[in-house]
C-alpha atoms as a PDB file:
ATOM      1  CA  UNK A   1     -70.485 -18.410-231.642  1.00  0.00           C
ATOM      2  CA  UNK A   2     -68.610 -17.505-228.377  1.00  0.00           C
ATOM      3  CA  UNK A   3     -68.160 -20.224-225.892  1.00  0.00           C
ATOM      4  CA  UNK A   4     -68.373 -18.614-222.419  1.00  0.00           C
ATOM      5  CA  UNK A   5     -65.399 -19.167-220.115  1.00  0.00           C
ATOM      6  CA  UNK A   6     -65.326 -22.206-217.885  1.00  0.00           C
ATOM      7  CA  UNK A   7     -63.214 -22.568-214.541  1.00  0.00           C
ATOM      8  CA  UNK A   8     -61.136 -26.103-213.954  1.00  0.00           C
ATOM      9  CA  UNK A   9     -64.545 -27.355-212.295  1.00  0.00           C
ATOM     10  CA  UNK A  10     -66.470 -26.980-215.518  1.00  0.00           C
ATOM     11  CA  UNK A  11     -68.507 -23.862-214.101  1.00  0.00           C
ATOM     12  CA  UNK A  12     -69.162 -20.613-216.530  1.00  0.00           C
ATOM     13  CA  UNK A  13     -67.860 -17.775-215.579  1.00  0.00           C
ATOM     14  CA  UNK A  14     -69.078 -14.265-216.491  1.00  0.00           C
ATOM     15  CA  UNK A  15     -68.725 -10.887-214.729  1.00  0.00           C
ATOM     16  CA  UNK A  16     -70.156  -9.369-211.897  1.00  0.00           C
ATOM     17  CA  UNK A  17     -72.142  -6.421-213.198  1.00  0.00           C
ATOM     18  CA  UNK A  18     -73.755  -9.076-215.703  1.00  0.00           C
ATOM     19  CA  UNK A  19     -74.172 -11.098-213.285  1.00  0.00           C
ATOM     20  CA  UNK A  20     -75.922  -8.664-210.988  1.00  0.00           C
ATOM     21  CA  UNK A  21     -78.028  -7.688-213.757  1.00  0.00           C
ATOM     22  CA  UNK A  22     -79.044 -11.424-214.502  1.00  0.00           C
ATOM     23  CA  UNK A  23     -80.318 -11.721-210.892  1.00  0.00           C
ATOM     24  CA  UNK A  24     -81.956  -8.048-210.761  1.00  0.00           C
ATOM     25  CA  UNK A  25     -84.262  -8.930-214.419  1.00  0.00           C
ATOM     26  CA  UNK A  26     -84.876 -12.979-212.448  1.00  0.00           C
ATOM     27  CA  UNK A  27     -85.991 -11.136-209.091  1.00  0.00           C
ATOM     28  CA  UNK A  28     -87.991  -8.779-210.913  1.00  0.00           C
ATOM     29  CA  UNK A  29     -89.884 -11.135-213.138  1.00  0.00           C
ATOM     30  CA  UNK A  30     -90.105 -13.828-210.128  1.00  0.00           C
ATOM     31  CA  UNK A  31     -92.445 -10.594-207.929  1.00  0.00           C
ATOM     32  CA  UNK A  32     -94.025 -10.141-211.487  1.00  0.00           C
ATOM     33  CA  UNK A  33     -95.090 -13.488-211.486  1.00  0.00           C
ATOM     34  CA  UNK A  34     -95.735 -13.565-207.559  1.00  0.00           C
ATOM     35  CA  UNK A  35     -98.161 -10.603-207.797  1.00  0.00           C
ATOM     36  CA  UNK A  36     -99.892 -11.849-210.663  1.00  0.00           C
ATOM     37  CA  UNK A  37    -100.734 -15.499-209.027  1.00  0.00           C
ATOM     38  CA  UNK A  38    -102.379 -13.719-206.453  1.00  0.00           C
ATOM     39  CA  UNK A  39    -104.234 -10.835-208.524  1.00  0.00           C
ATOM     40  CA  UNK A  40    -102.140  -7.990-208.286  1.00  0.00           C
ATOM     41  CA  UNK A  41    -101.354  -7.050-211.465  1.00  0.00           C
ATOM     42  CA  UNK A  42    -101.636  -4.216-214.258  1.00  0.00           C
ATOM     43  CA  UNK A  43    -101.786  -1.000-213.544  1.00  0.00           C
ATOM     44  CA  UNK A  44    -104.155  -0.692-210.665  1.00  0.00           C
ATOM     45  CA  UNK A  45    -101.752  -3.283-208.596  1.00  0.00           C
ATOM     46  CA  UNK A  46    -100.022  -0.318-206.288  1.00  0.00           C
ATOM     47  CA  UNK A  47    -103.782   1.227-205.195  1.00  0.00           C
ATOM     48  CA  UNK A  48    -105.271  -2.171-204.807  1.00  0.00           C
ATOM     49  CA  UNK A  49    -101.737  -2.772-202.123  1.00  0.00           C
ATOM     50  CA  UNK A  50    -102.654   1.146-200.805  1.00  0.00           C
ATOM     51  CA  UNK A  51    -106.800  -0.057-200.733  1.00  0.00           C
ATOM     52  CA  UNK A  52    -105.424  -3.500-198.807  1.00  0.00           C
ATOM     53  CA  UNK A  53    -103.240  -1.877-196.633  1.00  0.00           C
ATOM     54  CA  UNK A  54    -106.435   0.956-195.542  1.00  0.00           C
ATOM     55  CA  UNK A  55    -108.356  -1.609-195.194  1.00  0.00           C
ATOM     56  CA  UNK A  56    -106.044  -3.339-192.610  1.00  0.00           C
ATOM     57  CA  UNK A  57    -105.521  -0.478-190.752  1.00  0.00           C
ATOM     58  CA  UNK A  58    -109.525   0.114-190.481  1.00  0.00           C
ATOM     59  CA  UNK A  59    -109.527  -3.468-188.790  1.00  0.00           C
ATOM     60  CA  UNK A  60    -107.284  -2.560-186.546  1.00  0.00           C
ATOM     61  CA  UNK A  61    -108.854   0.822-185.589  1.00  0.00           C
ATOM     62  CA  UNK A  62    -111.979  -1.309-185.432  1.00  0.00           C
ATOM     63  CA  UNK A  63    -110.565  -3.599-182.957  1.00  0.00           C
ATOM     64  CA  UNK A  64    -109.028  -1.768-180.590  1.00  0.00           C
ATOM     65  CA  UNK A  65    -111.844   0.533-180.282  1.00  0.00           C
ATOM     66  CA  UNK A  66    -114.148  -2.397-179.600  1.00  0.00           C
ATOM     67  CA  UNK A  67    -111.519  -3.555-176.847  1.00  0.00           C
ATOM     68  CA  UNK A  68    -111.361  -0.515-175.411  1.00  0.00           C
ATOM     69  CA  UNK A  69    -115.611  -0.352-175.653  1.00  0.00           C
ATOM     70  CA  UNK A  70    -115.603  -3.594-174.012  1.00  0.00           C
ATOM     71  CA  UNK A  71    -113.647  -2.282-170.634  1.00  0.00           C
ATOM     72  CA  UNK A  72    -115.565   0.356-170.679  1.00  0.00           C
ATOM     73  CA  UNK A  73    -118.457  -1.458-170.367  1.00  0.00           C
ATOM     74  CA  UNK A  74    -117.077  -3.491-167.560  1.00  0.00           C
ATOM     75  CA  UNK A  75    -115.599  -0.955-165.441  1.00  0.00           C
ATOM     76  CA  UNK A  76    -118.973   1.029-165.745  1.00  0.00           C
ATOM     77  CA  UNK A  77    -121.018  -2.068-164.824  1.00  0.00           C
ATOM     78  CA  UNK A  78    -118.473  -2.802-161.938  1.00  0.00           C
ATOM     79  CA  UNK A  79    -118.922   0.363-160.849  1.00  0.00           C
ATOM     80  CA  UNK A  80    -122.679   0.324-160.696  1.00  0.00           C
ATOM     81  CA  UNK A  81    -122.819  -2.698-159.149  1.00  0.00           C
ATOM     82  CA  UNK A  82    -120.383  -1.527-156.241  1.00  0.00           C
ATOM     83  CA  UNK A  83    -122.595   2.012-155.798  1.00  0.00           C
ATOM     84  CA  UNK A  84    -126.032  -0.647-155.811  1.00  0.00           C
ATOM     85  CA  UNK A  85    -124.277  -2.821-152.850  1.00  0.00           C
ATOM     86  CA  UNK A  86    -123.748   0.548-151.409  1.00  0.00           C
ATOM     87  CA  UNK A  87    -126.558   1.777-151.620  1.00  0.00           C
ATOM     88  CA  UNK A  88    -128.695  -1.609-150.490  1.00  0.00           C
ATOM     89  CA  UNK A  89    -126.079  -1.572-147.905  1.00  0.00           C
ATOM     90  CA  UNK A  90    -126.960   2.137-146.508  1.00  0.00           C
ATOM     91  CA  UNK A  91    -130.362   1.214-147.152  1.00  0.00           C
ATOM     92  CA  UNK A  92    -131.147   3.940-149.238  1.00  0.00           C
ATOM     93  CA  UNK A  93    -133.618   2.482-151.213  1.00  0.00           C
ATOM     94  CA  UNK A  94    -136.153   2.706-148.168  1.00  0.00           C
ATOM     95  CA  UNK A  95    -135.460  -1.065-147.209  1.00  0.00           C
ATOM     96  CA  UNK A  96    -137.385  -3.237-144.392  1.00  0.00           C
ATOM     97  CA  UNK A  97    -136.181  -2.271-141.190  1.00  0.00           C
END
């Protein structure tokens, strides 16, 4: 059995590139594990992300449409209220004398 180098502080050492490698296979299986606790896993994970993602953006389409809806609405019923004052103002409307 080969005992692993050790500095003066009692700390292994081994080299970079395994090293590397040791964190790339501990990231990998941590966003493994990460997907999985919340559902995404298997095969279907990356169009479940792309269905999640299309979804999103038809909530935000959704919103700002209904913002921009909304003043709209406002400015149009602004605006009719202005031409009514007008209008009751000119007396248009055949109003008592």
């Amino acid at each position: 059995m080969m005992t692993p180098p050790r500095s003066d502080q009692g700390f292994i050492r081994i080299p970079e590139v395994e090293f590397e490698a040791m964190l790339a296979r501990a990231a990998e299986e941590g966003a493994k594990r990460a997907l999985a606790d919340v559902g995404l896993e298997g095969k279907e994970a990356a169009l479940d992300i792309r269905d999640i993602r299309s979804l999103l953006e038809c909530i935000r389409l959704v919103r700002r449409t209904a913002v921009q809806t909304s003043v709209r609405m406002i400015t149009t019923g602004i605006m009719l209220a202005l031409l009514a004052g007008i209008a009751i103002k000119l007396k248009i409307f055949g109003g008592s004398p």
